[in-house]
N, C-alpha and C. Protein backbone atom coordinates (compact mmCIF):
# COMPACT_ATOMS: atom_id res chain seq x y z
N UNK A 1 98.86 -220.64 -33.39
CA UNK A 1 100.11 -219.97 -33.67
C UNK A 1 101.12 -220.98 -34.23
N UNK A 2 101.85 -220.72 -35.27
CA UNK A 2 102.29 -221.84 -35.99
C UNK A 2 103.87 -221.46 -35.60
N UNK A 3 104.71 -222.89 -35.21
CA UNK A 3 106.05 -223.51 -34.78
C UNK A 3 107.18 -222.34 -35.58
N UNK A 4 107.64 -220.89 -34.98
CA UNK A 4 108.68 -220.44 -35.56
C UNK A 4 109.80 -221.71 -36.13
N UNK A 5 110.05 -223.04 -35.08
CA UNK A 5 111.26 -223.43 -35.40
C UNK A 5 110.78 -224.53 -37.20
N UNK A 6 110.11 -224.22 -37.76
CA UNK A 6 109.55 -224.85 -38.87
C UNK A 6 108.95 -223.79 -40.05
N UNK A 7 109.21 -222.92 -39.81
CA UNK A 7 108.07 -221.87 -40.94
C UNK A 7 109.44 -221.98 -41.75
N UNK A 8 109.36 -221.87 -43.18
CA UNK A 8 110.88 -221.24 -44.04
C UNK A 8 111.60 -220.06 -43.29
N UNK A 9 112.78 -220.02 -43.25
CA UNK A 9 113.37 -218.84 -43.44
C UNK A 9 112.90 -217.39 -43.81
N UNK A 10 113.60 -218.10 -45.20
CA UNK A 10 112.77 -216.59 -45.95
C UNK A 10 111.05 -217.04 -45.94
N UNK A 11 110.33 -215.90 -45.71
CA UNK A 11 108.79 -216.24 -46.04
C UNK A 11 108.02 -216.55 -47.23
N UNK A 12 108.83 -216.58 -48.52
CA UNK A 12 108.27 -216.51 -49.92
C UNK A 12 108.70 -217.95 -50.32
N UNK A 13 109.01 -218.53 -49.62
CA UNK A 13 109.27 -220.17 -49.76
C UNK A 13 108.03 -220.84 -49.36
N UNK A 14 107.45 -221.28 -50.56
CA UNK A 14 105.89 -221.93 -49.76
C UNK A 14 106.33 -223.54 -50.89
N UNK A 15 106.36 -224.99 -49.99
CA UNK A 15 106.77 -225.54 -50.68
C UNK A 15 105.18 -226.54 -50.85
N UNK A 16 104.40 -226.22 -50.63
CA UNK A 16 103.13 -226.72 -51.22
C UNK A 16 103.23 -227.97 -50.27
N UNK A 17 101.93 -229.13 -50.45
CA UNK A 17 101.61 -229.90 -49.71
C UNK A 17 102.64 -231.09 -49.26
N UNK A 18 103.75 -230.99 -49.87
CA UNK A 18 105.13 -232.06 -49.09
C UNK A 18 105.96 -231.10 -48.88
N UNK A 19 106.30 -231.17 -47.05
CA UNK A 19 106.64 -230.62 -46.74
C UNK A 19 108.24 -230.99 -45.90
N UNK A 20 109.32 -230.50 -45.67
CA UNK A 20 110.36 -231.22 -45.06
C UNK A 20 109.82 -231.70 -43.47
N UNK A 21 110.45 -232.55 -43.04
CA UNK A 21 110.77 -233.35 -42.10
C UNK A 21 111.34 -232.46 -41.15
N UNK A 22 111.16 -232.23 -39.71
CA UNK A 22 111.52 -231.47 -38.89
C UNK A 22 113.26 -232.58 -38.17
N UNK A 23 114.29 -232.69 -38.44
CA UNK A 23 115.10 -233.91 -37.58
C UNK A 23 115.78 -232.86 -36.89
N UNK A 24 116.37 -233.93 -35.82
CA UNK A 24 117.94 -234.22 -34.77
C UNK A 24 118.64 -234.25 -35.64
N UNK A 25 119.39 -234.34 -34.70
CA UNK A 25 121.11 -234.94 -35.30
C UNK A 25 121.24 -236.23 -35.34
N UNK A 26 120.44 -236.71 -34.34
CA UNK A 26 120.35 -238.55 -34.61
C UNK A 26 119.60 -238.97 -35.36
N UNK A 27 118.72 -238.14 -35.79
CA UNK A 27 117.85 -238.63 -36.50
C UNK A 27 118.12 -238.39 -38.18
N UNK A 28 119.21 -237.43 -38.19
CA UNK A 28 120.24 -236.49 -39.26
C UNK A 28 121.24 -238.15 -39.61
N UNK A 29 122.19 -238.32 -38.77
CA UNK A 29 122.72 -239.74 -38.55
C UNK A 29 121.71 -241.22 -39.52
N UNK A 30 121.02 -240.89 -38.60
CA UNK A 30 120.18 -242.62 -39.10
C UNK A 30 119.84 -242.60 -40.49
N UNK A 31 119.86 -241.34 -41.22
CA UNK A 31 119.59 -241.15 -42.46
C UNK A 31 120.79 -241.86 -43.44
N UNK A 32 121.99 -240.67 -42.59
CA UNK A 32 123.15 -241.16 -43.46
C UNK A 32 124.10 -242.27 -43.14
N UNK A 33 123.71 -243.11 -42.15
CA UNK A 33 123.90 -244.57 -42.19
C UNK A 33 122.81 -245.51 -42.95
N UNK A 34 121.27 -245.10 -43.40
CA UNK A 34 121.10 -245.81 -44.07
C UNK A 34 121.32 -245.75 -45.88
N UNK A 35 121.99 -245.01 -46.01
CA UNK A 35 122.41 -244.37 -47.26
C UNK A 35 122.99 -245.39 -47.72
N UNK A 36 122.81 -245.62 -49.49
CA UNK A 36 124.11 -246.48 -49.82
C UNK A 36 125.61 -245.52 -50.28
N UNK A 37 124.83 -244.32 -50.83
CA UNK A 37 125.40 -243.61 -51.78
C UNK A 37 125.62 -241.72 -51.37
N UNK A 38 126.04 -241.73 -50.24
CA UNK A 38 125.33 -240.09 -49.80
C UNK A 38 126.15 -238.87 -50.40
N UNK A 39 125.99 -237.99 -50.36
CA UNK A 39 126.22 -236.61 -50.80
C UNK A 39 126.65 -236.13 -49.79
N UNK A 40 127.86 -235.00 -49.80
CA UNK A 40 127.63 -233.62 -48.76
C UNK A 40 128.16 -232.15 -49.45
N UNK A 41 126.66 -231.64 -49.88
CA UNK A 41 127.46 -230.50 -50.73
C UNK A 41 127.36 -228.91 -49.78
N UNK A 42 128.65 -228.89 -49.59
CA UNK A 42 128.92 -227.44 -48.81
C UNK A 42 129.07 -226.42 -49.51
N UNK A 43 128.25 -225.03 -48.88
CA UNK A 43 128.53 -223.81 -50.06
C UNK A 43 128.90 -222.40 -49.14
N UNK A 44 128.93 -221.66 -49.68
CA UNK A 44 129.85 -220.52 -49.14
C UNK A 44 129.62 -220.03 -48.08
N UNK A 45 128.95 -220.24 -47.18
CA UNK A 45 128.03 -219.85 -45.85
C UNK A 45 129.24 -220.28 -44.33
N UNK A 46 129.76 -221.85 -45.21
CA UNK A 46 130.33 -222.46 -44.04
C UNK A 46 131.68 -222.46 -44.18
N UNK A 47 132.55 -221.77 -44.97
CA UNK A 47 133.81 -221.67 -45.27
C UNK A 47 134.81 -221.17 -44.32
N UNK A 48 133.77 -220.72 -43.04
CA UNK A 48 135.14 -220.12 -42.10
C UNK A 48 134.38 -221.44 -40.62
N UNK A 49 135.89 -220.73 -39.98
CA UNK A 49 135.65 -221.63 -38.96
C UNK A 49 134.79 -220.71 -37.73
N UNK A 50 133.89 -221.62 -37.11
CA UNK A 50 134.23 -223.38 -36.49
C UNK A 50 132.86 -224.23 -37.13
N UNK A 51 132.65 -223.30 -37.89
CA UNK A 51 131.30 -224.07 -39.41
C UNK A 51 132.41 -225.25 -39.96
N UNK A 52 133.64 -224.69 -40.46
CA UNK A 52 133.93 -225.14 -41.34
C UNK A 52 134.94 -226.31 -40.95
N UNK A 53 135.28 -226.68 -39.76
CA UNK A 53 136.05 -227.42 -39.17
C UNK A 53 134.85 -228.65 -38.48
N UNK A 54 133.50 -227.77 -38.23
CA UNK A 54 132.43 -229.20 -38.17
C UNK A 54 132.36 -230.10 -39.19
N UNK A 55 132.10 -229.29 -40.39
CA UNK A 55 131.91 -229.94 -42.02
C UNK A 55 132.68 -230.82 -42.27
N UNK A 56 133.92 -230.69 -41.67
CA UNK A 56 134.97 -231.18 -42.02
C UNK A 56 134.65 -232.42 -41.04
N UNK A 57 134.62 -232.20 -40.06
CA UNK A 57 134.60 -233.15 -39.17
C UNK A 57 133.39 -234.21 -39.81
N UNK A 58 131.98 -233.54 -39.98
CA UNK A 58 131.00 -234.68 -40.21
C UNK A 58 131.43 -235.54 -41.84
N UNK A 59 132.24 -234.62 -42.37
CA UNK A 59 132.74 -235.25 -43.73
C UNK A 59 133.41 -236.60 -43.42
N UNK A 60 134.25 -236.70 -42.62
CA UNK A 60 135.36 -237.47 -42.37
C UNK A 60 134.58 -238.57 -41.48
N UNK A 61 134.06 -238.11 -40.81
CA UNK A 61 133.27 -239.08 -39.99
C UNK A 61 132.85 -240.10 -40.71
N UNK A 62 131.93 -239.80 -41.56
CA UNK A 62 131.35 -240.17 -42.27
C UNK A 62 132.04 -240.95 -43.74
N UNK A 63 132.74 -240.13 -43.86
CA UNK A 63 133.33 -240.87 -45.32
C UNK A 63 132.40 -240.01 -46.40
N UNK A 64 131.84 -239.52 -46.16
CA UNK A 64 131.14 -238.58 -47.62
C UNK A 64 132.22 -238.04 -48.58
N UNK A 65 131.62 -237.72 -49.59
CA UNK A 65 132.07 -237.31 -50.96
C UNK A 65 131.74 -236.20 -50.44
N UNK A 66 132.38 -234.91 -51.06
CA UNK A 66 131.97 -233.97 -50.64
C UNK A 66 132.05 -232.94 -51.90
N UNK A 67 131.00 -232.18 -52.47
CA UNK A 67 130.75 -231.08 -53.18
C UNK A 67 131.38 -229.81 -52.79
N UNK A 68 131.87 -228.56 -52.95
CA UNK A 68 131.85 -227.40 -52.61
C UNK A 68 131.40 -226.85 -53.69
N UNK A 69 130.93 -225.55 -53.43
CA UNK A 69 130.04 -224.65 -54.47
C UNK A 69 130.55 -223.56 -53.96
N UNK A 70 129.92 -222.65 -55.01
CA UNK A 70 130.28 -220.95 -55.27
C UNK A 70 132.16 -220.92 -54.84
N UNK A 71 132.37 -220.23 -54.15
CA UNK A 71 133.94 -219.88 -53.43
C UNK A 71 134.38 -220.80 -52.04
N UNK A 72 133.34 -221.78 -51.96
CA UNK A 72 133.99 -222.79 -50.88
C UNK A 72 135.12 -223.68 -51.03
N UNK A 73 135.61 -224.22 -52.40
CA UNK A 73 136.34 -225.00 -52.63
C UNK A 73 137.69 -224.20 -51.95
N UNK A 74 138.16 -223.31 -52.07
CA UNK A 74 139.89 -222.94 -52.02
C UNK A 74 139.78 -223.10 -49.93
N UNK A 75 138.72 -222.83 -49.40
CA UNK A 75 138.97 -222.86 -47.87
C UNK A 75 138.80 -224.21 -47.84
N UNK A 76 138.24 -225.36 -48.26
CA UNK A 76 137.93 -226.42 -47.96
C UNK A 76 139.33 -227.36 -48.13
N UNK A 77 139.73 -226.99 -49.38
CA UNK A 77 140.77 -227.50 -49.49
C UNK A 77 142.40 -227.07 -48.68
N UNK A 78 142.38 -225.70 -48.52
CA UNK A 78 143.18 -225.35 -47.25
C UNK A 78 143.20 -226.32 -45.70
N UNK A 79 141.84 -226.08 -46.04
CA UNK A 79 141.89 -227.32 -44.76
C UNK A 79 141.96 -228.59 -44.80
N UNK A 80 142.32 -228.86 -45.99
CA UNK A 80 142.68 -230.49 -46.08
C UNK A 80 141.37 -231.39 -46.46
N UNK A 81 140.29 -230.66 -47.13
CA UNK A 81 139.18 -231.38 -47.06
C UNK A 81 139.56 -231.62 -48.75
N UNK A 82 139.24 -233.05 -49.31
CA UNK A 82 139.20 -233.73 -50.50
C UNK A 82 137.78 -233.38 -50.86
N UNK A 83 137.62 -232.47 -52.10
CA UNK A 83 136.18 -231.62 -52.29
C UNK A 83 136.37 -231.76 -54.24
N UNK A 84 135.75 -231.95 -54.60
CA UNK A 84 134.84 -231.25 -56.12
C UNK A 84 134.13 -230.37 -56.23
N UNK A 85 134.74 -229.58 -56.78
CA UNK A 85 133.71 -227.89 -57.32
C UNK A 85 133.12 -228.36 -58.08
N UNK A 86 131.78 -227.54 -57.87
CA UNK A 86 130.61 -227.47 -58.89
C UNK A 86 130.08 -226.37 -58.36
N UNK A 87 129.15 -225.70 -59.56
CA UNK A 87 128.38 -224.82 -59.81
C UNK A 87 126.84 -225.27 -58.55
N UNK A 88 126.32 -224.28 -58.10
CA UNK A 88 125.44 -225.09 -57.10
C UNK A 88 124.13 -225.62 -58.10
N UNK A 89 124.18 -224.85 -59.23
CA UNK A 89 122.73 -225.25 -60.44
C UNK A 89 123.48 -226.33 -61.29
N UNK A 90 124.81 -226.40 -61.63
CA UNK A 90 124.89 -227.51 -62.23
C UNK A 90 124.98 -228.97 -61.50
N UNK A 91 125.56 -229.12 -59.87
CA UNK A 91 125.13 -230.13 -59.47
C UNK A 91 123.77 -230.71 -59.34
N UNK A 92 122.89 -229.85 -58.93
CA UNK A 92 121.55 -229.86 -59.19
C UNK A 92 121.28 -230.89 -60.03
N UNK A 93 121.65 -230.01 -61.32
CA UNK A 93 121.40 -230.69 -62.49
C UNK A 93 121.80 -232.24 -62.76
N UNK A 94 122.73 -232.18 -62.55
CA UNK A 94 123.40 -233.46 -62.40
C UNK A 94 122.61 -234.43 -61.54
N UNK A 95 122.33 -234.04 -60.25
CA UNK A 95 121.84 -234.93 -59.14
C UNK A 95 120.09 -235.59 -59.82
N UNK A 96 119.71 -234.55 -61.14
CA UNK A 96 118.53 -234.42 -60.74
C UNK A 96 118.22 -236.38 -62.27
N UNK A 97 119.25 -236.49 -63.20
CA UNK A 97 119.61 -237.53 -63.87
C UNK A 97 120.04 -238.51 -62.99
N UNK A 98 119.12 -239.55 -63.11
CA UNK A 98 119.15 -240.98 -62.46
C UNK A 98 120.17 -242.14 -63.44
N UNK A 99 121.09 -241.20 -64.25
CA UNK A 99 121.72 -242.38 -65.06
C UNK A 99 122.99 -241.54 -64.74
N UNK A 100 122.98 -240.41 -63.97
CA UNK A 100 124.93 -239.98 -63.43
C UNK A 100 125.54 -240.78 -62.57
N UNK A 101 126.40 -241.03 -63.08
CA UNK A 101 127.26 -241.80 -61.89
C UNK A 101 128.43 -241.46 -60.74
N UNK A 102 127.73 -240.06 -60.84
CA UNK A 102 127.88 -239.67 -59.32
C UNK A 102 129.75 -238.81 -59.10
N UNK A 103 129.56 -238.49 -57.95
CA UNK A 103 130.82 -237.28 -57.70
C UNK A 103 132.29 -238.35 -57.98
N UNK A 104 132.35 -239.84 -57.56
CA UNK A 104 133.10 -240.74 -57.66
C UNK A 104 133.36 -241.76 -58.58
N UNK A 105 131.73 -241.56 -59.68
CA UNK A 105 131.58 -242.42 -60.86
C UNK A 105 131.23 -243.77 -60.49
N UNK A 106 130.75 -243.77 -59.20
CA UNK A 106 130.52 -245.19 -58.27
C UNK A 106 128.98 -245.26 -58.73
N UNK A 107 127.87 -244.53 -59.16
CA UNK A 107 126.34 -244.46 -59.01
C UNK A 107 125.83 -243.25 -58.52
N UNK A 108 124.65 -243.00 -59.14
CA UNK A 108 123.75 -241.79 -58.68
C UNK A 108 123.96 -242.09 -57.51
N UNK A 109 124.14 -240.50 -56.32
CA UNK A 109 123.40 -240.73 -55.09
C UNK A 109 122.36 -240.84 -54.63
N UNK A 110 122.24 -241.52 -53.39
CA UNK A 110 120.93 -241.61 -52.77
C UNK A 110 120.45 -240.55 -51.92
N UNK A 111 121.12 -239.93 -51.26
CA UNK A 111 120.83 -239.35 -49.98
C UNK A 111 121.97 -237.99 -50.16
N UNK A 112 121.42 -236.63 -50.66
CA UNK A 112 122.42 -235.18 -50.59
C UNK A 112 122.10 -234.85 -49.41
N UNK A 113 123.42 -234.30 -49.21
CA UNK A 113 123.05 -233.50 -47.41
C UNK A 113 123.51 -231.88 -47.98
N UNK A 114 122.47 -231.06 -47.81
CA UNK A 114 123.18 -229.60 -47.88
C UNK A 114 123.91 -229.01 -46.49
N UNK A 115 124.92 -228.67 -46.73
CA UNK A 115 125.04 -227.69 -45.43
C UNK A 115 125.49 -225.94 -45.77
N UNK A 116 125.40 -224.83 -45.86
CA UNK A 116 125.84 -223.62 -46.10
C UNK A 116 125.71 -223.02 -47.19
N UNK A 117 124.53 -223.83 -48.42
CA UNK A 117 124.28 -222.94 -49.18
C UNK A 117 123.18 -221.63 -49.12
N UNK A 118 123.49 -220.93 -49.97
CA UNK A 118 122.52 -219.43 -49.65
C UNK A 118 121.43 -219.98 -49.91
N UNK A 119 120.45 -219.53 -48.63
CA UNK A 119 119.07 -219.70 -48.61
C UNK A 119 118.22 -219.76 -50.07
N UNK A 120 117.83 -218.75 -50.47
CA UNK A 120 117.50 -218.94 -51.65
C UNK A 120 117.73 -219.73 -52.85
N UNK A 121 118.95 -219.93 -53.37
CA UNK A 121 118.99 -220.62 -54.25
C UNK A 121 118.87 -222.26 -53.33
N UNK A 122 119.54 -222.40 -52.40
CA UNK A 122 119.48 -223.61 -51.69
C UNK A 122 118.13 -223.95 -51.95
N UNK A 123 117.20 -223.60 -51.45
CA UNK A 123 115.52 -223.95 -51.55
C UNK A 123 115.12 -223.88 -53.27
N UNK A 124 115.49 -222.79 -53.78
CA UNK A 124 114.99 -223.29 -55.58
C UNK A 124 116.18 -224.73 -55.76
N UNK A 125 117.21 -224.69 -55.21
CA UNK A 125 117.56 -226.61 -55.70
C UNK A 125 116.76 -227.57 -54.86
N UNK A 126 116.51 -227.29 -53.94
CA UNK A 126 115.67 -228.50 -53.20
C UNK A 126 114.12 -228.49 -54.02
N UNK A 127 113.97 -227.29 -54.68
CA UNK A 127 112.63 -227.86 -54.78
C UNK A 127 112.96 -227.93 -56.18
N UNK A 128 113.81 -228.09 -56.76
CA UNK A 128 113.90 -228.96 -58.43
C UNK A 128 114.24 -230.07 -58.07
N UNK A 129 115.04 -230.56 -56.78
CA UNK A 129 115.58 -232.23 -56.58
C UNK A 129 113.86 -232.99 -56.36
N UNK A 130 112.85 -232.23 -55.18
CA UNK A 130 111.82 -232.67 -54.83
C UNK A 130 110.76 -232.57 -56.15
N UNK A 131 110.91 -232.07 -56.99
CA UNK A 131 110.44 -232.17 -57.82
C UNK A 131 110.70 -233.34 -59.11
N UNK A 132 111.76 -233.42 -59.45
CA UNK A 132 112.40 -234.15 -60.77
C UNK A 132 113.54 -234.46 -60.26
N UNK A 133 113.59 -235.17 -58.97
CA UNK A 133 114.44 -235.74 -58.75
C UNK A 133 113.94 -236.69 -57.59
N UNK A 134 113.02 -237.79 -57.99
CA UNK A 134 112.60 -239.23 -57.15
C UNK A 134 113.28 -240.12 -56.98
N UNK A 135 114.21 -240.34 -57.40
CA UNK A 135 115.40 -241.38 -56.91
C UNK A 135 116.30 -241.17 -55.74
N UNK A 136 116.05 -239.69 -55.29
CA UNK A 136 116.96 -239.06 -53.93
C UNK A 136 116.40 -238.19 -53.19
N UNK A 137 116.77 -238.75 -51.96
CA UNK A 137 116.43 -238.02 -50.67
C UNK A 137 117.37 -236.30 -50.40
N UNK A 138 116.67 -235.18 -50.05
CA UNK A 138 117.60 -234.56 -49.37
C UNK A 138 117.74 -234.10 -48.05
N UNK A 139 118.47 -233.75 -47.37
CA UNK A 139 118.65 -233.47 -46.15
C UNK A 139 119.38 -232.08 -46.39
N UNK A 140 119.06 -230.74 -44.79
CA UNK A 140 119.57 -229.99 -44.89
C UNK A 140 120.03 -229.79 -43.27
N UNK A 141 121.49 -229.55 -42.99
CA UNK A 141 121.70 -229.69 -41.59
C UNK A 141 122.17 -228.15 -41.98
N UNK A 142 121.40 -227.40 -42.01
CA UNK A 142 122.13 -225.62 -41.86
C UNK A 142 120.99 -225.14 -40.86
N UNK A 143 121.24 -223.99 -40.43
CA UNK A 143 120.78 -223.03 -39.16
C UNK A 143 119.52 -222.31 -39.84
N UNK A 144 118.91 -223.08 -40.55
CA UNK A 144 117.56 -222.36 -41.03
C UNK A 144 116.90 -223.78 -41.87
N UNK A 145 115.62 -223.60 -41.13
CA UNK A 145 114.94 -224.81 -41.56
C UNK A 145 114.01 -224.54 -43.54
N UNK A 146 114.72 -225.47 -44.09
CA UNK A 146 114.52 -225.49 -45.60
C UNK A 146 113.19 -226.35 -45.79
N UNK A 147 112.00 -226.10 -46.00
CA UNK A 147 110.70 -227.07 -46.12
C UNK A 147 111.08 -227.28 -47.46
N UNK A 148 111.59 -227.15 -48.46
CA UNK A 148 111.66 -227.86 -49.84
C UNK A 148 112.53 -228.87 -49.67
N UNK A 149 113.26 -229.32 -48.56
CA UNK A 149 113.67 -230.58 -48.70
C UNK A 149 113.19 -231.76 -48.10
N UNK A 150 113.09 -232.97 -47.72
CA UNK A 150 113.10 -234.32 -47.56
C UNK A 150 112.95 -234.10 -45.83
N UNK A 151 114.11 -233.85 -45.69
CA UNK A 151 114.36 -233.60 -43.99
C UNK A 151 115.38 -232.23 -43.85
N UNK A 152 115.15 -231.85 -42.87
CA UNK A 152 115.96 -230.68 -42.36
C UNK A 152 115.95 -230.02 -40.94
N UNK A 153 116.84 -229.56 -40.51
CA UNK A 153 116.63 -229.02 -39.34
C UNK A 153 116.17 -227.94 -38.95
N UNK A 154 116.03 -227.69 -37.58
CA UNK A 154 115.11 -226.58 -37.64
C UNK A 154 115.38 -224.90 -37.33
N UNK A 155 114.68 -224.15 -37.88
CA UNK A 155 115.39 -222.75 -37.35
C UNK A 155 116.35 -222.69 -36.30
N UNK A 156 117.50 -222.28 -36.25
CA UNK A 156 118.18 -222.10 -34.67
C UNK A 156 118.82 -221.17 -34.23
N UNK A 157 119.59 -220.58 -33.47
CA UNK A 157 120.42 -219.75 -33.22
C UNK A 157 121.87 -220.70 -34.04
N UNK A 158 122.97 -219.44 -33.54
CA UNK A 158 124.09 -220.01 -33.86
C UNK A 158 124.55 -221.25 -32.96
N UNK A 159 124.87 -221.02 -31.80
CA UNK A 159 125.24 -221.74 -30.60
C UNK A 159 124.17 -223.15 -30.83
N UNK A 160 123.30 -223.24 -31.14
CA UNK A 160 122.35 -224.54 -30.97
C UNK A 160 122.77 -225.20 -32.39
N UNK A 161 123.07 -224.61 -33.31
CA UNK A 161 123.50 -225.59 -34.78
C UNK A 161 124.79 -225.78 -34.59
N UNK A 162 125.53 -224.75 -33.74
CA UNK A 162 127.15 -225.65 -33.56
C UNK A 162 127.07 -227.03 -32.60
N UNK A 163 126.03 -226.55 -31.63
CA UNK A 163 125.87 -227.88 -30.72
C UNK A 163 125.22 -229.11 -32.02
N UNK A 164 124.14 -228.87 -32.76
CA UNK A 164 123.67 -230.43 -33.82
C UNK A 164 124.87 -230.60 -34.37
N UNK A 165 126.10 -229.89 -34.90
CA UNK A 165 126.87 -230.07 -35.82
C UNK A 165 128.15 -231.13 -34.91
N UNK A 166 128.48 -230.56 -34.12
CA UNK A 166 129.41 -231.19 -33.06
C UNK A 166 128.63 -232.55 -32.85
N UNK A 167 127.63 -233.11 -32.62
CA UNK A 167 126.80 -234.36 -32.58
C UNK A 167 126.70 -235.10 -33.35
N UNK A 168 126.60 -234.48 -35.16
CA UNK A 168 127.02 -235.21 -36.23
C UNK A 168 128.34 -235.43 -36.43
N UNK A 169 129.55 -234.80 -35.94
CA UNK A 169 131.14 -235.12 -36.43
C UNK A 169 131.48 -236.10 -35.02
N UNK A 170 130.74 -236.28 -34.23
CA UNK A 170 131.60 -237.15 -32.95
C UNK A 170 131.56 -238.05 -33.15
């Protein structure tokens, strides 16, 4: 009987023989401390609170650059979060060129973290980054485990991803 907390989400996500990484939150962490260059692109999923006051929190923590997509930018920025809109297919795109120099013009990133984009398209970008995009790792810390990325967490309830999320902003 195969691990509910690991199957895709949606079931029509089959990401073939590389498969994501099951992580923690510490283990979410050790990623983006070994980062030189990390990502955090938030999308419309996490725009209300107390999603959106974690994001905020692991943003700041951290020092990440931070993306918003689709209609996240106007709440992000209400809340005081320093964000760049993009299209969620044109960052993609962007991420997926090893000669961009990135949300700050500092260098390609190394390490994107998704958090709150819609399932579906979220997984068709992870699996164009895992595809044509070898220069970067991705990570997905949202409440449904994404196998087209690098690492990600695993299926959860609500209450158990506010608890990983609160662990990444402390």
């Amino acid at each position: 009987m195969a691990n509910d907390r690991v199957i895709p989400w949606q079931p029509t996500v089959i990401a073939g023989p590389k498969q994501a990484l099951l992580v923690t939150p510490e283990t979410a962490e050790l990623m983006i401390k070994k980062a030189k260059r990390p990502l955090l692109i938030l999308g419309p999923l996490v725009k209300e609170d107390p999603v959106r006051s974690l994001a905020c929190g692991i943003a700041e923590k951290w020092d990440l650059p931070v993306v918003t997509t689709a209609d996240a930018y106007k709440s992000f920025k209400d809340k005081g979060l320093d964000s760049t809109a993009y299209g969620v297919v044109e960052i993609v795109n962007l991420l997926k060129d090893p000669e961009w120099q990135g949300v700050k013009g500092e260098g390609q990133h190394d390490l994107v973290i998704f958090l709150g984009c819609i399932y579906y398209i979220g997984s068709q970008g992870l699996s164009t980054l895992k595809h044509y995009a070898p220069h970067l790792k991705t990570l997905t810390i949202c409440k449904f485990f994404h196998s087209n990325a690098d690492a990600s967490f695993p299926n959860m309830n609500d209450e158990e991803w506010f608890n990983y999320l609160e662990k990444m902003g402390k």
